[in-house]
C-alpha atoms as a PDB file:
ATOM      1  CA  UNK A   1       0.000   0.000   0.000  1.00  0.00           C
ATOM      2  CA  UNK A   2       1.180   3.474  -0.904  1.00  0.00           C
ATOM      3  CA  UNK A   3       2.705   5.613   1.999  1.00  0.00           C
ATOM      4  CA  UNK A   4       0.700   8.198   3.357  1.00  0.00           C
ATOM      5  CA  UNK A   5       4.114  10.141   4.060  1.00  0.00           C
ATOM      6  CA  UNK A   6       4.786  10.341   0.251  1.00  0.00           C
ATOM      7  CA  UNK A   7       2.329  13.403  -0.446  1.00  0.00           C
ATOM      8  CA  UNK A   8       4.591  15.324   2.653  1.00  0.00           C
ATOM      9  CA  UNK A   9       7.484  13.811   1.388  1.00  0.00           C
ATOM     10  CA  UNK A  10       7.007  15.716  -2.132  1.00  0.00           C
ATOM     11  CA  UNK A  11       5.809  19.301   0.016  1.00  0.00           C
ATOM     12  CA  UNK A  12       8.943  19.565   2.081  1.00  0.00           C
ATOM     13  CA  UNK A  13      11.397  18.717  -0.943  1.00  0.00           C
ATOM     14  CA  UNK A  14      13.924  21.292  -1.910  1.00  0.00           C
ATOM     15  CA  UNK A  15      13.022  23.384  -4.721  1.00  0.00           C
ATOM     16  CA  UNK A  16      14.742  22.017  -8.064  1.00  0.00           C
ATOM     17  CA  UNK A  17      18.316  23.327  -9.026  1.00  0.00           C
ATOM     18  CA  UNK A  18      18.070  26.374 -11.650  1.00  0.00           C
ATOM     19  CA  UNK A  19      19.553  25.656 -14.992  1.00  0.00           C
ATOM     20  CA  UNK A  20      23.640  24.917 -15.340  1.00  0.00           C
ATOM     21  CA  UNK A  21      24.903  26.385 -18.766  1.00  0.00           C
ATOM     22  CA  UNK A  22      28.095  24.950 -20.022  1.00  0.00           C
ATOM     23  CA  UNK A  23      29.942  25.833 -23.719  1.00  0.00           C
ATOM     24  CA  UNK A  24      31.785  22.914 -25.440  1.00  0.00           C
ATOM     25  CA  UNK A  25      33.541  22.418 -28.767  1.00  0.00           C
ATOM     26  CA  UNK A  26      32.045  19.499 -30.454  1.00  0.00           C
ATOM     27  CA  UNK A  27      33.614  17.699 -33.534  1.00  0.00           C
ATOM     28  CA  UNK A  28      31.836  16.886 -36.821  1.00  0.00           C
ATOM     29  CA  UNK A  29      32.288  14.259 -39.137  1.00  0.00           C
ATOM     30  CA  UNK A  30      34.449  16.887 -41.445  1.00  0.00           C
ATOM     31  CA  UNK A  31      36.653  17.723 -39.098  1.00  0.00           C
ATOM     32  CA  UNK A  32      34.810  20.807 -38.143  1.00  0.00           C
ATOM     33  CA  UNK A  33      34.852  21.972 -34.456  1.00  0.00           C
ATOM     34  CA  UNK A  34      31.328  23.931 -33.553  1.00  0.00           C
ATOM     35  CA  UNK A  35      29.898  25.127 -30.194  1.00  0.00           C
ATOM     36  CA  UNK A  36      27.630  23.291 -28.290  1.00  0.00           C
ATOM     37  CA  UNK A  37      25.784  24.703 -25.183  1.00  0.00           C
ATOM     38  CA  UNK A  38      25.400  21.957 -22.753  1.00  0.00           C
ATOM     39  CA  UNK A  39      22.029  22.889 -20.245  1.00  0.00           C
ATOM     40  CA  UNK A  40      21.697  20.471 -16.819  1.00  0.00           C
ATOM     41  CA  UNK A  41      17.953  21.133 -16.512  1.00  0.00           C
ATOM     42  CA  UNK A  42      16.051  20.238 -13.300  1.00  0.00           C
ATOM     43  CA  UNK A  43      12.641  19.927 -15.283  1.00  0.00           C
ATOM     44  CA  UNK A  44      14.042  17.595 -18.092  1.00  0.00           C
ATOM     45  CA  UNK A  45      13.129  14.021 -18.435  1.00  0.00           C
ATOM     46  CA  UNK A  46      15.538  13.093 -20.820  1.00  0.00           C
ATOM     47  CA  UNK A  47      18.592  13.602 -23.374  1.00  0.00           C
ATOM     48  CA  UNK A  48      17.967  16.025 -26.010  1.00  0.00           C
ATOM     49  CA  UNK A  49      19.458  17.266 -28.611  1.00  0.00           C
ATOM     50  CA  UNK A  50      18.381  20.451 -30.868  1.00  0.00           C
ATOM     51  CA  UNK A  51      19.462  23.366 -33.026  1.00  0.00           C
ATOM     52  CA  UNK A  52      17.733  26.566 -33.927  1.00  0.00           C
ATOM     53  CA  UNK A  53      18.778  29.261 -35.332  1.00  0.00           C
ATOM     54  CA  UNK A  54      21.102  30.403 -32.134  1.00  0.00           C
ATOM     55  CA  UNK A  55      22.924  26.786 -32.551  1.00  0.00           C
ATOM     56  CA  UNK A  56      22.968  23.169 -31.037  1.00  0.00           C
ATOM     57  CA  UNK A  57      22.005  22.417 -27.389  1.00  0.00           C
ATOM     58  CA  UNK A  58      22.064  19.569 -25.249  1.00  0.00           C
ATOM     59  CA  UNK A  59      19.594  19.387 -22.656  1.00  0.00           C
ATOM     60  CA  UNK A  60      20.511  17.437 -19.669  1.00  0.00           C
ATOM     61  CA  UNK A  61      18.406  15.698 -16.589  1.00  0.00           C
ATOM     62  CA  UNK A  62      19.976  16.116 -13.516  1.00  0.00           C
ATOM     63  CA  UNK A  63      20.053  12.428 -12.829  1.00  0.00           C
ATOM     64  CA  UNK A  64      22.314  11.790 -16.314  1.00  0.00           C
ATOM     65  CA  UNK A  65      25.920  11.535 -16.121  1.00  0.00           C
ATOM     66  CA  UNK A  66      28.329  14.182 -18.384  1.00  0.00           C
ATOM     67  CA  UNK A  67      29.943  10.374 -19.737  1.00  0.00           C
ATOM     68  CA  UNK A  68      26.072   8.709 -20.496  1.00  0.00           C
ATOM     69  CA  UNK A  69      25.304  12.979 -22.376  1.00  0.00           C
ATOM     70  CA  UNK A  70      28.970  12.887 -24.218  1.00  0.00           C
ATOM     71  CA  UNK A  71      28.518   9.417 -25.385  1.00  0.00           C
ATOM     72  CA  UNK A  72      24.138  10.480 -26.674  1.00  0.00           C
ATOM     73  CA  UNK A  73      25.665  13.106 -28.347  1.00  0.00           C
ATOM     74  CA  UNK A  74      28.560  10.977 -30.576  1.00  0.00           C
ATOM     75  CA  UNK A  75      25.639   8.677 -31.666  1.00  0.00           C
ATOM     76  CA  UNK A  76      23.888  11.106 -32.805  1.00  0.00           C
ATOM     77  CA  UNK A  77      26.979  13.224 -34.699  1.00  0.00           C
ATOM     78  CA  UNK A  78      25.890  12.727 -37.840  1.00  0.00           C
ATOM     79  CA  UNK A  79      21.875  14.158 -37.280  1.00  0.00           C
ATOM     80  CA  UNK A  80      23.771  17.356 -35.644  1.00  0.00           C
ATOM     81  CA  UNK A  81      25.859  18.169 -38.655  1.00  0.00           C
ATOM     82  CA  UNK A  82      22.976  17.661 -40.566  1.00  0.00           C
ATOM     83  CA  UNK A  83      20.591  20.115 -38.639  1.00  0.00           C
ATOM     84  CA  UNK A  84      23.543  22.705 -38.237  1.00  0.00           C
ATOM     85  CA  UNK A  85      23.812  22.529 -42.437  1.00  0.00           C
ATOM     86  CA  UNK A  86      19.883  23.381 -42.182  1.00  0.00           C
ATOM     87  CA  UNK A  87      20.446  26.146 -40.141  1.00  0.00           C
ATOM     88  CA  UNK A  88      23.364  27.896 -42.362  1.00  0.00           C
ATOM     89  CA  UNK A  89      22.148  31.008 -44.040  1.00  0.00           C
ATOM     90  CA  UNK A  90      24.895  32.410 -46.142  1.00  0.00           C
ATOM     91  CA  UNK A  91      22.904  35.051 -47.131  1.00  0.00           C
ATOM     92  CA  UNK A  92      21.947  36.886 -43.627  1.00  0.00           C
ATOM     93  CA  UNK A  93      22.431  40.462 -43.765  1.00  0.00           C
ATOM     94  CA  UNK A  94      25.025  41.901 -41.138  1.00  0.00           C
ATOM     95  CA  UNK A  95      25.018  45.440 -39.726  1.00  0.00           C
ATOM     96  CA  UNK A  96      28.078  47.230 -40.367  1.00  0.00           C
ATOM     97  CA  UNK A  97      28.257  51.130 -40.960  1.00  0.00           C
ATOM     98  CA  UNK A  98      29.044  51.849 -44.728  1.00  0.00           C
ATOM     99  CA  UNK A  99      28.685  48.359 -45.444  1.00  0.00           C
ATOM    100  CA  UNK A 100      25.697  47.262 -44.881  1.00  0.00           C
ATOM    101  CA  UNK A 101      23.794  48.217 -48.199  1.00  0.00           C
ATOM    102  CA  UNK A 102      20.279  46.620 -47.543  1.00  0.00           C
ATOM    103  CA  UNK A 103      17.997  45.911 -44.766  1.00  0.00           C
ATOM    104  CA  UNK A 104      14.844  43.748 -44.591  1.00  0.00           C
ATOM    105  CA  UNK A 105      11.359  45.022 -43.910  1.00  0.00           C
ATOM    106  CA  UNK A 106       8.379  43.985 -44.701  1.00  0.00           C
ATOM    107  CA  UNK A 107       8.929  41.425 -46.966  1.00  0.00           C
ATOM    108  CA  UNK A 108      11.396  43.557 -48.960  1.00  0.00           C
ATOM    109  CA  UNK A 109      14.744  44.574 -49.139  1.00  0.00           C
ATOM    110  CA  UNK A 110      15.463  48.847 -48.552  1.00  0.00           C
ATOM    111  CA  UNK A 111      18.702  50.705 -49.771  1.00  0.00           C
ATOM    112  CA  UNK A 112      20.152  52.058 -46.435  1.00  0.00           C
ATOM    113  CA  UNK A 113      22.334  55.513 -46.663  1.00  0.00           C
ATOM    114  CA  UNK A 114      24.619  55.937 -43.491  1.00  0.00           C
ATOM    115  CA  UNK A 115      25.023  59.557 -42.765  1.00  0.00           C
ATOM    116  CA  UNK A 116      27.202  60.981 -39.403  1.00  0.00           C
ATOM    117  CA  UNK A 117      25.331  62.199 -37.201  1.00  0.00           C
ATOM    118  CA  UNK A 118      25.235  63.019 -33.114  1.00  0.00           C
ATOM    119  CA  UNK A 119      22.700  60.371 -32.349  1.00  0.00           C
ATOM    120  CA  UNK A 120      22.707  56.506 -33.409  1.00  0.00           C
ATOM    121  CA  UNK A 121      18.749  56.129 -35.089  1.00  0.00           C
ATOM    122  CA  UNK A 122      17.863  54.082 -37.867  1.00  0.00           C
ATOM    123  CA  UNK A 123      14.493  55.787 -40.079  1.00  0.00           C
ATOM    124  CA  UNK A 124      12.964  56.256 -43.198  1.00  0.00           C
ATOM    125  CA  UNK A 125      13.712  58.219 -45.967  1.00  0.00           C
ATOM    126  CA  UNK A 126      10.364  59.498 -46.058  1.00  0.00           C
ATOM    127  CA  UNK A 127       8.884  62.015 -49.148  1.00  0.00           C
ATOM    128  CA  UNK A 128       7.913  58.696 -51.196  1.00  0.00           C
ATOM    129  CA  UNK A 129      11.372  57.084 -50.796  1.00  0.00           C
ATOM    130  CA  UNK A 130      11.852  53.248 -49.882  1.00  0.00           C
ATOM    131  CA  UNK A 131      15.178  53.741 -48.881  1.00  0.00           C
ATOM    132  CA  UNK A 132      16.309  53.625 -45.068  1.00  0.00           C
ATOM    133  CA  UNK A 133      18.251  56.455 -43.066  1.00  0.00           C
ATOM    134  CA  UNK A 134      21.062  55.130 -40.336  1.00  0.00           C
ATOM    135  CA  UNK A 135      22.576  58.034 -38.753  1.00  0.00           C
ATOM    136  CA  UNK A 136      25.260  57.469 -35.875  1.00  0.00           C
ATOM    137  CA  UNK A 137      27.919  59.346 -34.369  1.00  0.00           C
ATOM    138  CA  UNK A 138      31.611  57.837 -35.240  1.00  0.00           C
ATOM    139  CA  UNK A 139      31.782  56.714 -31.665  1.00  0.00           C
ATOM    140  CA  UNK A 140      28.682  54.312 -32.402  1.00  0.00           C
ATOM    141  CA  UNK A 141      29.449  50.563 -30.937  1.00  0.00           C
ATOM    142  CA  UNK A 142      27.588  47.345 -31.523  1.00  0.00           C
ATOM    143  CA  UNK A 143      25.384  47.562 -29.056  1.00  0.00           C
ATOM    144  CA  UNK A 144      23.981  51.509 -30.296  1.00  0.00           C
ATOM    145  CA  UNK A 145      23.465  50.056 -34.049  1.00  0.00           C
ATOM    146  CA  UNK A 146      21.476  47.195 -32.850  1.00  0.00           C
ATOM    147  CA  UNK A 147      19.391  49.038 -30.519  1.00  0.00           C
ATOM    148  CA  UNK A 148      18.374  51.334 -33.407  1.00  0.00           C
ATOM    149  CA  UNK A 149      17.628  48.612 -35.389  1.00  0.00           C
ATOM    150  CA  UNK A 150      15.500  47.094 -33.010  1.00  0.00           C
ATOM    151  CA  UNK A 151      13.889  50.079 -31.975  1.00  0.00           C
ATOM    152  CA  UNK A 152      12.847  51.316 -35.574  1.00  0.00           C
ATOM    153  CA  UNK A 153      11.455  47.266 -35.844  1.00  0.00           C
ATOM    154  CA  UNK A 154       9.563  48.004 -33.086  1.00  0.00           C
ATOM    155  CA  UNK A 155       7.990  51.174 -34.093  1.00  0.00           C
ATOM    156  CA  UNK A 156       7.293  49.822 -37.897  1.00  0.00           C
ATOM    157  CA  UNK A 157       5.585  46.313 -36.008  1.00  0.00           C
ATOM    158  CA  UNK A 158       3.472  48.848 -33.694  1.00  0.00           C
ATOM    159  CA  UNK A 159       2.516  50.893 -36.671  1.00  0.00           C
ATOM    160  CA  UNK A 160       1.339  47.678 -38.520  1.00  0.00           C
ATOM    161  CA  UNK A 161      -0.226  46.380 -35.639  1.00  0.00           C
ATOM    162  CA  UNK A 162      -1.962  49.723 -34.975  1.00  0.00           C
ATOM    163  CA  UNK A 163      -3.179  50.147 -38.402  1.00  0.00           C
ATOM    164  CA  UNK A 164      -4.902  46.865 -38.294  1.00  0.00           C
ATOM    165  CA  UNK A 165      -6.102  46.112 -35.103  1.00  0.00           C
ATOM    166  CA  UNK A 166      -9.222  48.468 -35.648  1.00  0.00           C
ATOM    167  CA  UNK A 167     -10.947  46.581 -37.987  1.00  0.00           C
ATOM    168  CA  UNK A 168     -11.068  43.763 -35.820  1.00  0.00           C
ATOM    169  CA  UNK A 169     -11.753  44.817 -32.576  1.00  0.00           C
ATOM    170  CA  UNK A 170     -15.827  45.101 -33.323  1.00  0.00           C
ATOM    171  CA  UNK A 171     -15.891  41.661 -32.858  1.00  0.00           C
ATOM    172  CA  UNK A 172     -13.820  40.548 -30.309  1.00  0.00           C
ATOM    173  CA  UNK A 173     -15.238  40.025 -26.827  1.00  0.00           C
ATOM    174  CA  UNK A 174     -12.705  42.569 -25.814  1.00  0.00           C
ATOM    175  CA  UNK A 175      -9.116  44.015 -26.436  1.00  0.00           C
ATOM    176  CA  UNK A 176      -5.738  42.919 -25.762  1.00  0.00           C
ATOM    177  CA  UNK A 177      -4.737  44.220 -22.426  1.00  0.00           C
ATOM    178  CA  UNK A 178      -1.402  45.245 -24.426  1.00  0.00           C
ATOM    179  CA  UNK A 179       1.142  44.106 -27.116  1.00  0.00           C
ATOM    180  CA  UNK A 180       4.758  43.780 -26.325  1.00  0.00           C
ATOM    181  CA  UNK A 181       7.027  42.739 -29.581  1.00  0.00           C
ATOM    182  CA  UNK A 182      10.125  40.034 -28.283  1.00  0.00           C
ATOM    183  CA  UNK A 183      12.931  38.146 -29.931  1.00  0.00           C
ATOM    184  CA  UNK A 184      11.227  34.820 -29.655  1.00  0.00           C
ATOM    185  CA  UNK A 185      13.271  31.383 -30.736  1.00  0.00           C
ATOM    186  CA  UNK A 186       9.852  29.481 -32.223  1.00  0.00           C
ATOM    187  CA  UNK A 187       6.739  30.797 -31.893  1.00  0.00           C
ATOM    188  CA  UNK A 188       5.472  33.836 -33.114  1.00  0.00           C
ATOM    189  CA  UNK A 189       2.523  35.350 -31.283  1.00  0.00           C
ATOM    190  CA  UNK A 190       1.152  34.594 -27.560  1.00  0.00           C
ATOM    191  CA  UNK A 191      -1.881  35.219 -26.003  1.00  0.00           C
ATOM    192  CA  UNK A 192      -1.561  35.105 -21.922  1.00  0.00           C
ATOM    193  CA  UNK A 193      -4.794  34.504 -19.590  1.00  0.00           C
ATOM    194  CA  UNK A 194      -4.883  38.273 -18.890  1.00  0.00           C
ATOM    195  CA  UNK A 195      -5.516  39.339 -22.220  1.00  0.00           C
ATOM    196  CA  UNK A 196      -1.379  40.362 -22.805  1.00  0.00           C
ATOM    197  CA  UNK A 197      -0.685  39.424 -26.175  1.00  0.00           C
ATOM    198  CA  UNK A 198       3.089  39.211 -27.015  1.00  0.00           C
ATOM    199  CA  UNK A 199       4.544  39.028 -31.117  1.00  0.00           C
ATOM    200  CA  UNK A 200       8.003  38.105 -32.284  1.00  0.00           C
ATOM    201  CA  UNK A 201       9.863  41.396 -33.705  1.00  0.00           C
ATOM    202  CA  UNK A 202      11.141  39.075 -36.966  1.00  0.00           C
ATOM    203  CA  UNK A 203       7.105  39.517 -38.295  1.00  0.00           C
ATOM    204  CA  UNK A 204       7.903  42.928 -39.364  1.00  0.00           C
ATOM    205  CA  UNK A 205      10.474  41.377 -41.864  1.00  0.00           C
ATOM    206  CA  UNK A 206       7.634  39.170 -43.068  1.00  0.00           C
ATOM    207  CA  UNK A 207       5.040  39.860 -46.351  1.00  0.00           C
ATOM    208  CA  UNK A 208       2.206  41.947 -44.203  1.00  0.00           C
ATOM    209  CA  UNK A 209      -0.241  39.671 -44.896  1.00  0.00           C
ATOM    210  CA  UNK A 210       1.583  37.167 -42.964  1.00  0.00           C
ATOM    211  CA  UNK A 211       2.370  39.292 -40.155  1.00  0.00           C
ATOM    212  CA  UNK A 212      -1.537  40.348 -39.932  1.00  0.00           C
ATOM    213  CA  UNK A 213      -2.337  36.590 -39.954  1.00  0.00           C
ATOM    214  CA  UNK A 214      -0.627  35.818 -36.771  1.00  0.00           C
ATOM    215  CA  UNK A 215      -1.946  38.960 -35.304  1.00  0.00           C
ATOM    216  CA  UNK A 216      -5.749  37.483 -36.347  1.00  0.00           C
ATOM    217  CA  UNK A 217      -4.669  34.136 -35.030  1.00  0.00           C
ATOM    218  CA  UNK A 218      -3.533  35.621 -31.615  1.00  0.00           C
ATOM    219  CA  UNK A 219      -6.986  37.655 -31.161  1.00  0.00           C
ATOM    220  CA  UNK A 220      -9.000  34.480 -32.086  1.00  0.00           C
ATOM    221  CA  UNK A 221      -7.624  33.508 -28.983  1.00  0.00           C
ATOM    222  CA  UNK A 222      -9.954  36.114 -27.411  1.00  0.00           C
ATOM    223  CA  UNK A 223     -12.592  34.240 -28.027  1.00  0.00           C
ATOM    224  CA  UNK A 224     -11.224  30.556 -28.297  1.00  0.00           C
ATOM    225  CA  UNK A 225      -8.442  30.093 -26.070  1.00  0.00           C
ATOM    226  CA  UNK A 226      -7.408  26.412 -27.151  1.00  0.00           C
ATOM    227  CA  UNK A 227      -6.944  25.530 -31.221  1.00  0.00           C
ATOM    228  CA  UNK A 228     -10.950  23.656 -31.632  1.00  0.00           C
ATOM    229  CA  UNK A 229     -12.370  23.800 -34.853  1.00  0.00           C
ATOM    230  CA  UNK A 230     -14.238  26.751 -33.553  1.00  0.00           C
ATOM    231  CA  UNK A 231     -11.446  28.435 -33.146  1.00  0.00           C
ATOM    232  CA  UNK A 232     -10.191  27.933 -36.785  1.00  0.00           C
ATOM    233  CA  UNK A 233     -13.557  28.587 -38.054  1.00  0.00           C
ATOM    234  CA  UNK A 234     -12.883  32.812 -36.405  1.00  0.00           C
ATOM    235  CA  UNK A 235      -9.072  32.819 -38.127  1.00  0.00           C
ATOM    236  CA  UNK A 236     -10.599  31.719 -40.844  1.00  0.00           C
ATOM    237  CA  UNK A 237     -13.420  34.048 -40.997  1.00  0.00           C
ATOM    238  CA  UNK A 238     -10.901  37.190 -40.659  1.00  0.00           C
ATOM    239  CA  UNK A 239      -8.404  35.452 -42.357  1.00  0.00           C
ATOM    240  CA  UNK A 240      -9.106  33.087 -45.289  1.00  0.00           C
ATOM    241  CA  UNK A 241      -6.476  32.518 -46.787  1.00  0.00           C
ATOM    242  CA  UNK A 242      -4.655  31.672 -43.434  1.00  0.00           C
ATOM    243  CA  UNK A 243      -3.108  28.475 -44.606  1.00  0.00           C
ATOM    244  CA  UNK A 244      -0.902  30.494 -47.434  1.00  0.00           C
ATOM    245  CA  UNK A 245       0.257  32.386 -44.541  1.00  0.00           C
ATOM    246  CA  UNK A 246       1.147  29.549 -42.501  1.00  0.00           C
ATOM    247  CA  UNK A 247       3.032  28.011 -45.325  1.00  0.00           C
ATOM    248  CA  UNK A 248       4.947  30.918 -45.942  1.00  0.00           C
ATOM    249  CA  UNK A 249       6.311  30.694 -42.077  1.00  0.00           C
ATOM    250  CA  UNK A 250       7.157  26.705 -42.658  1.00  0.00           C
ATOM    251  CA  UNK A 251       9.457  28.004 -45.458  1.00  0.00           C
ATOM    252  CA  UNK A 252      10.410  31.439 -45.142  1.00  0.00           C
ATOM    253  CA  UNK A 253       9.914  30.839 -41.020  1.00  0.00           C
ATOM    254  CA  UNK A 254      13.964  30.480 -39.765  1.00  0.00           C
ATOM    255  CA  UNK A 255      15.071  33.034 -42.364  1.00  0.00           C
ATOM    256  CA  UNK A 256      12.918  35.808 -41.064  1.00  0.00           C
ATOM    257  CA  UNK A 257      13.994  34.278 -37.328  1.00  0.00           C
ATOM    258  CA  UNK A 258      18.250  34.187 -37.834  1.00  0.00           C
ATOM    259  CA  UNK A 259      18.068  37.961 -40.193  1.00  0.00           C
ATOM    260  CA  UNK A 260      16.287  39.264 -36.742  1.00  0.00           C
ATOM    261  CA  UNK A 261      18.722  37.802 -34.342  1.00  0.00           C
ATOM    262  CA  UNK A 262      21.911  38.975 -36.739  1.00  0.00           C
ATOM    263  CA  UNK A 263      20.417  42.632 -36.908  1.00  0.00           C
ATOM    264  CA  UNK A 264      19.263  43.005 -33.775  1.00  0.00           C
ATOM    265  CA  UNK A 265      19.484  40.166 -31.658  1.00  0.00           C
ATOM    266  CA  UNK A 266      22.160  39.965 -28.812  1.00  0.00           C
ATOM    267  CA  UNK A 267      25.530  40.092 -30.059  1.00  0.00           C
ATOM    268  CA  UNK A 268      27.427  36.862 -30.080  1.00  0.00           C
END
């Protein structure tokens, strides 16, 4: 028969380690050496292995020996070199003043002109020109480009968002308590129980009409909180061509993702 101690047994345990982050240099089957960030996670239940657009990771449960996670990850050599080949984009922009010719935005490329300036700020040309404006001092670091770039993202993605969100607000049981725009690593729109919707900053890089879908799918969750047929039945109401849309993400999806994180992401 089951102790009745257990139940007090699992109140008074301590509270689970917090995550232990470890960088190695892994091997490929070419000869190549890449990183590979090793994570000891308390909630994990077993060995995985994955690579996005930041690189390979090993997740590790706390029960699993470094020797039992070194030896998982040379059987499975060959399936990382493959992913990492996946994730290689050879034609990701980079951000560097008076090189840096081009930068995404909605679904197109802009001519950028870098001008000196006394302030780091990244705008449009405005008067009917496509072309983008990046001003910055000589002084400018990094760190000052990419926070222009992100902040001028941020305004464009608001804009978009605020242009839009009008026409379907009539028929939502109520608003979005507020948008917030993040650097997410998969998904690209939230909805939290309070109504706080939150949108990954690489959908401003996206065709609009993809970026609008998510924004439709993320309200439908107004109304349907879990992914029913109902629930498709109001995306697809607003949004009927919403399967396009998702197609575009399954193939355009890790581009828009790794140009975000190289402009504007945190630097490596």
């Amino acid at each position: 028969m089951p102790s009745p101690l257990r139940p007090l047994a699992r109140l008074f345990a301590p509270a689970p380690r917090t995550l232990e982050r470890e960088t190695l240099e892994v091997e490929l089957p070419d000869g190549r050496s890449v990183p590979l960030q090793r994570v000891r996670d308390p909630r994990a239940r077993r060995l995985k292995l994955s690579v996005d657009e930041r690189g390979a990771r090993l997740t590790v449960p706390m029960r699993a020996s470094l020797a039992t996670a070194d030896r998982f990850v040379a059987q499975h050599v060959d399936w990382l070199a493959a992913q990492l080949e996946r994730f290689t984009l050879d034609d990701v922009p980079s951000l560097e003043p008076g090189i840096t010719t081009q930068l995404p935005l909605r679904g197109a490329l802009h001519d950028v002109h870098w001008q000196a300036g006394r302030f780091t700020r990244l705008d449009r040309a405005g008067d009917g020109d496509d072309a983008l404006v990046f001003t910055h001092p000589a002084r400018a670091g990094d760190t000052a480009l990419r926070r222009a770039v992100r902040d001028f993202y941020e305004a464009q993605a608001r804009a978009d968002v605020g242009r839009w969100m009008p026409r379907y607000l009539p028929s939502l049981p109520r608003a979005p308590r507020r948008v917030t725009f993040k650097i997410m690593s998969s998904q690209w729109g939230s909805l939290a129980p309070d109504g706080s919707m939150a949108l990954d900053l690489s959908l401003v890089l996206a065709r609009p009409s993809a970026f609008e879908y998510v924004l439709v799918h993320e309200l439908c969750h107004l109304i349907h909180a879990d992914h029913s047929r109902s629930f498709w039945r109001e995306v697809e109401a607003r949004c009927p061509l919403w399967r396009e849309e998702r197609d575009y993400f399954h193939s355009e999806g890790r581009r828009l993702k790794a140009t975000l994180r190289a402009l504007c992401g945190k630097a490596a």
